[in-house]
PDB file of N, CA and C in Angstrom:
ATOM      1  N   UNK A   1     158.577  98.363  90.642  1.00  0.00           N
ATOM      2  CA  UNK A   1     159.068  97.965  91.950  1.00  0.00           C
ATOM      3  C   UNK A   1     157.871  97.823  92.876  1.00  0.00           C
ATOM      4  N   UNK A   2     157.862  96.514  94.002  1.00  0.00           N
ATOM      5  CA  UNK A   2     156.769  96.348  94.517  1.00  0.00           C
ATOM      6  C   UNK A   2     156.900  96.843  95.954  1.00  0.00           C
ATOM      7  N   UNK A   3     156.188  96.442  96.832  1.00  0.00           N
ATOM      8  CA  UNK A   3     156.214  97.404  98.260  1.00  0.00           C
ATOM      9  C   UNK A   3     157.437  96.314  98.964  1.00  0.00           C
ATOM     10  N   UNK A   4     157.629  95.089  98.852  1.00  0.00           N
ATOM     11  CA  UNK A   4     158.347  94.145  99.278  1.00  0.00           C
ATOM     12  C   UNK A   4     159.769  94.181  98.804  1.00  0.00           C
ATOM     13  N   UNK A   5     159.966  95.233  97.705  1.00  0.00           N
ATOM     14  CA  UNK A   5     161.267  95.712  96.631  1.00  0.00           C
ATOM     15  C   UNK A   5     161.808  94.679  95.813  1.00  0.00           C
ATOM     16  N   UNK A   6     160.817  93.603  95.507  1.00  0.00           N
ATOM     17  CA  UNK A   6     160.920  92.969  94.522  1.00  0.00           C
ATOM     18  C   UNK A   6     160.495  93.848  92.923  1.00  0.00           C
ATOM     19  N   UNK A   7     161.366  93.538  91.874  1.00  0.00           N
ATOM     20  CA  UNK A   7     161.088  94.114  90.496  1.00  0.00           C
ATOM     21  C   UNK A   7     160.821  93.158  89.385  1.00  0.00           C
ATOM     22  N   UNK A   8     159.715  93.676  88.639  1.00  0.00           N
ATOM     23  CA  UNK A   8     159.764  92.997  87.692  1.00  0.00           C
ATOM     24  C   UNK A   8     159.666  93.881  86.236  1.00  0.00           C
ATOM     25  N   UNK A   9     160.221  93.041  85.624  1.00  0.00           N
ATOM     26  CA  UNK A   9     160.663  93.720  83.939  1.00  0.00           C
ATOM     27  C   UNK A   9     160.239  93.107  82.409  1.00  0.00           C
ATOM     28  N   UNK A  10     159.860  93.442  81.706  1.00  0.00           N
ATOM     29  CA  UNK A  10     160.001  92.966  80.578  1.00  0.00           C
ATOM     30  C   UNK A  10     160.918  93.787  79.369  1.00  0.00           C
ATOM     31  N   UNK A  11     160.973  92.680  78.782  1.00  0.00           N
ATOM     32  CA  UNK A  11     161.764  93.606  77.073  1.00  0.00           C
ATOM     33  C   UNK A  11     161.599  92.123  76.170  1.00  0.00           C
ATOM     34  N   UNK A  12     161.460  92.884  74.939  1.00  0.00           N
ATOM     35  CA  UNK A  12     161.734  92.990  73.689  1.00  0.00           C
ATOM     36  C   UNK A  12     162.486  93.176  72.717  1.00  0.00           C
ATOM     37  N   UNK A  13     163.026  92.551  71.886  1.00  0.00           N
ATOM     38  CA  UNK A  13     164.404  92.742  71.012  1.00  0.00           C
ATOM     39  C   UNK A  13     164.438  92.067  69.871  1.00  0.00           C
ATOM     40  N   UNK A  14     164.605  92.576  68.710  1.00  0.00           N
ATOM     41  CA  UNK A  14     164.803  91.911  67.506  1.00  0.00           C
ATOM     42  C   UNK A  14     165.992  92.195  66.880  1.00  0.00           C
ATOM     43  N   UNK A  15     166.865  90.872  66.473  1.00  0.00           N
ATOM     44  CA  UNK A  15     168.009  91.248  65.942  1.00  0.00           C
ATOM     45  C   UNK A  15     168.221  90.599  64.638  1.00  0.00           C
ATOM     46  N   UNK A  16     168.447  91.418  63.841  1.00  0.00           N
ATOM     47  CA  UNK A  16     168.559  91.246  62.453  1.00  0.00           C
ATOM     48  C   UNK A  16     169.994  92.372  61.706  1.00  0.00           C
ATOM     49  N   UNK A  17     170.529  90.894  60.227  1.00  0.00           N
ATOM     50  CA  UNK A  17     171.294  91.376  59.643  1.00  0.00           C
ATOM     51  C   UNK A  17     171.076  92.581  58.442  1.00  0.00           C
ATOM     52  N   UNK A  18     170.363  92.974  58.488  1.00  0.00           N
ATOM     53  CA  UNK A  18     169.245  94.046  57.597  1.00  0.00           C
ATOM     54  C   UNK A  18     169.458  93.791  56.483  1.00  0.00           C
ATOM     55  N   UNK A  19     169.771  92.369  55.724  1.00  0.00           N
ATOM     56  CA  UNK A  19     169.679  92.307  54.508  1.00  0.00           C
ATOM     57  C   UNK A  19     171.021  92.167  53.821  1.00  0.00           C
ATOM     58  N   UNK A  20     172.222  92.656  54.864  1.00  0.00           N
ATOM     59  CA  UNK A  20     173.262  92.597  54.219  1.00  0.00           C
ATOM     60  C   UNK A  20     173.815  91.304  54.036  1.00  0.00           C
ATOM     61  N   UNK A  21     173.762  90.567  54.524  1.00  0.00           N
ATOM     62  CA  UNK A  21     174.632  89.121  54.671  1.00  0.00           C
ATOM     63  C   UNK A  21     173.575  88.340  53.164  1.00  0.00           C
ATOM     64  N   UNK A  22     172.308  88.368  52.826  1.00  0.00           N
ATOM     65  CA  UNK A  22     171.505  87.409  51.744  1.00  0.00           C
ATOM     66  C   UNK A  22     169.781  87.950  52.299  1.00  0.00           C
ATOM     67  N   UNK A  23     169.383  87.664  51.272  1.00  0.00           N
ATOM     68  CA  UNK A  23     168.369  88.552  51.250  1.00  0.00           C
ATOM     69  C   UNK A  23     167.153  87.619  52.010  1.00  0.00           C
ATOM     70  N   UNK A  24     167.535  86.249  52.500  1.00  0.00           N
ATOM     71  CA  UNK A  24     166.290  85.775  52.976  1.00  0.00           C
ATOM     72  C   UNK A  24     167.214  86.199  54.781  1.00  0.00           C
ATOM     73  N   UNK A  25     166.316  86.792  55.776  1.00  0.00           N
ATOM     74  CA  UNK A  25     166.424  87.259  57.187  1.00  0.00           C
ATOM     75  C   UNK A  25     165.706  87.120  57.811  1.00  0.00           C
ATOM     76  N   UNK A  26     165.200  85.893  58.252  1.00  0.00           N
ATOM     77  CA  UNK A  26     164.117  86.229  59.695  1.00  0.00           C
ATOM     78  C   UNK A  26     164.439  86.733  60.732  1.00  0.00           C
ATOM     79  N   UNK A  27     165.594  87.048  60.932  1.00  0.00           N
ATOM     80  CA  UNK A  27     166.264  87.931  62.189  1.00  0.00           C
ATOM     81  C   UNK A  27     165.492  86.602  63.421  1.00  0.00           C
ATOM     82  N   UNK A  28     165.768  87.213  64.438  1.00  0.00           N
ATOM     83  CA  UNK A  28     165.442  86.634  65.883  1.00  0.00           C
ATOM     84  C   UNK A  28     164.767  87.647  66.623  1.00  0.00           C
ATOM     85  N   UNK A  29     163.830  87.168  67.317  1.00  0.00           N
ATOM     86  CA  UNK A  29     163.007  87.869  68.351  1.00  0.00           C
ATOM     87  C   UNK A  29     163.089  87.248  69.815  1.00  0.00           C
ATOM     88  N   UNK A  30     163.340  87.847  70.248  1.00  0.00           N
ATOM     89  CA  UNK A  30     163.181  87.200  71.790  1.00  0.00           C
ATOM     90  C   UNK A  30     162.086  88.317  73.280  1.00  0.00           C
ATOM     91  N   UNK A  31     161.689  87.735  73.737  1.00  0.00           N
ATOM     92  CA  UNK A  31     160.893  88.620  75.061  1.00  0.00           C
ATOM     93  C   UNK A  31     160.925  87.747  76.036  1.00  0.00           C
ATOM     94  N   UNK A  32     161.608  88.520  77.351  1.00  0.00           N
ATOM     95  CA  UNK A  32     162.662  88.382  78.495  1.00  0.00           C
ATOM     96  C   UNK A  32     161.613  88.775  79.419  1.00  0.00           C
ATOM     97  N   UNK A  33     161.002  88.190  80.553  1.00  0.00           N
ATOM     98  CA  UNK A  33     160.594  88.466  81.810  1.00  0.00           C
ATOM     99  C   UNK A  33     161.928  88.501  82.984  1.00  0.00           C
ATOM    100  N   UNK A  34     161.950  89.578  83.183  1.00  0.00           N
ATOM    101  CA  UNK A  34     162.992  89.317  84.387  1.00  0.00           C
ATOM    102  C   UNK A  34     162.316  89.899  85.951  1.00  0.00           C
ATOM    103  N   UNK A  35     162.664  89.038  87.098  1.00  0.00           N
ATOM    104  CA  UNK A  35     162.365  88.985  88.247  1.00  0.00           C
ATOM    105  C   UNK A  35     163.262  89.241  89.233  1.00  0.00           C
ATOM    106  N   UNK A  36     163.657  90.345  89.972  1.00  0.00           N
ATOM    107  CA  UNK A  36     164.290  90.560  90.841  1.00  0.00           C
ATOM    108  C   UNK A  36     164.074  90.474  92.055  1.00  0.00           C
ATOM    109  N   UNK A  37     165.072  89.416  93.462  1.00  0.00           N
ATOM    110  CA  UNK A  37     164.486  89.896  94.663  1.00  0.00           C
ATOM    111  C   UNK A  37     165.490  89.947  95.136  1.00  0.00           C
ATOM    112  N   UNK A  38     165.801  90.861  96.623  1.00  0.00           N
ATOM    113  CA  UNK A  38     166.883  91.160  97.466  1.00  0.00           C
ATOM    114  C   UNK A  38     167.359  89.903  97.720  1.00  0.00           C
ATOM    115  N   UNK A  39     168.716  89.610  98.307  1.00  0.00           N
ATOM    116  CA  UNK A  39     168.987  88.273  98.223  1.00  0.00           C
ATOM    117  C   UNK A  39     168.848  88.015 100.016  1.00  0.00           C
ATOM    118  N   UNK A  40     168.565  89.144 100.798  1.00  0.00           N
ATOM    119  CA  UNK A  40     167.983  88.739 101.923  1.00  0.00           C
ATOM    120  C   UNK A  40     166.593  88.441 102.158  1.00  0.00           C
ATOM    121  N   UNK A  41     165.644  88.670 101.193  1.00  0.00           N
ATOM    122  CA  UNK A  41     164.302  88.534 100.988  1.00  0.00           C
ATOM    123  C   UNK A  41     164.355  86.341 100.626  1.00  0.00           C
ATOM    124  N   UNK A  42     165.195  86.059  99.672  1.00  0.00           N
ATOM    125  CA  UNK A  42     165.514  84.601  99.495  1.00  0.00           C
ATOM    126  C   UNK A  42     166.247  83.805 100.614  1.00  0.00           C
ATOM    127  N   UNK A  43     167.331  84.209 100.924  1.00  0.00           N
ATOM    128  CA  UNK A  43     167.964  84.101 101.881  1.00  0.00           C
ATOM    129  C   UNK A  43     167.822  84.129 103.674  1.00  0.00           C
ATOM    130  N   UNK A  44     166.842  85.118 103.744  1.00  0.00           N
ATOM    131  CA  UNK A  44     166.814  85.088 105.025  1.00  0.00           C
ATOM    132  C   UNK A  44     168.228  86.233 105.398  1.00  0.00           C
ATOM    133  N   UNK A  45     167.579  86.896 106.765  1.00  0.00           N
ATOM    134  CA  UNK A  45     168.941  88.145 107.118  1.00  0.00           C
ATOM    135  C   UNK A  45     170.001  87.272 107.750  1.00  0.00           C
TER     136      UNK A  45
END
């Protein structure tokens, strides 16, 4: 959280069938930046 109370985030996630469904799985990876700001900070009060 910044002094302006904007946030910022990351993550990470891999989702996979562990083999059960056939043995070839590249599963999926994804990484998420997320950006939060007050909506009076965009907006205006």
């Amino acid at each position: 959280r910044f002094r302006n109370r904007v946030r910022l985030g990351l993550a990470v996630h891999h989702i996979s069938n562990a083999g059960l469904a056939s043995d070839d799985n590249p599963g999926a990876n994804t990484i998420a930046l997320y950006l939060s700001a007050p909506f009076d900070m965009l907006f205006g009060p």
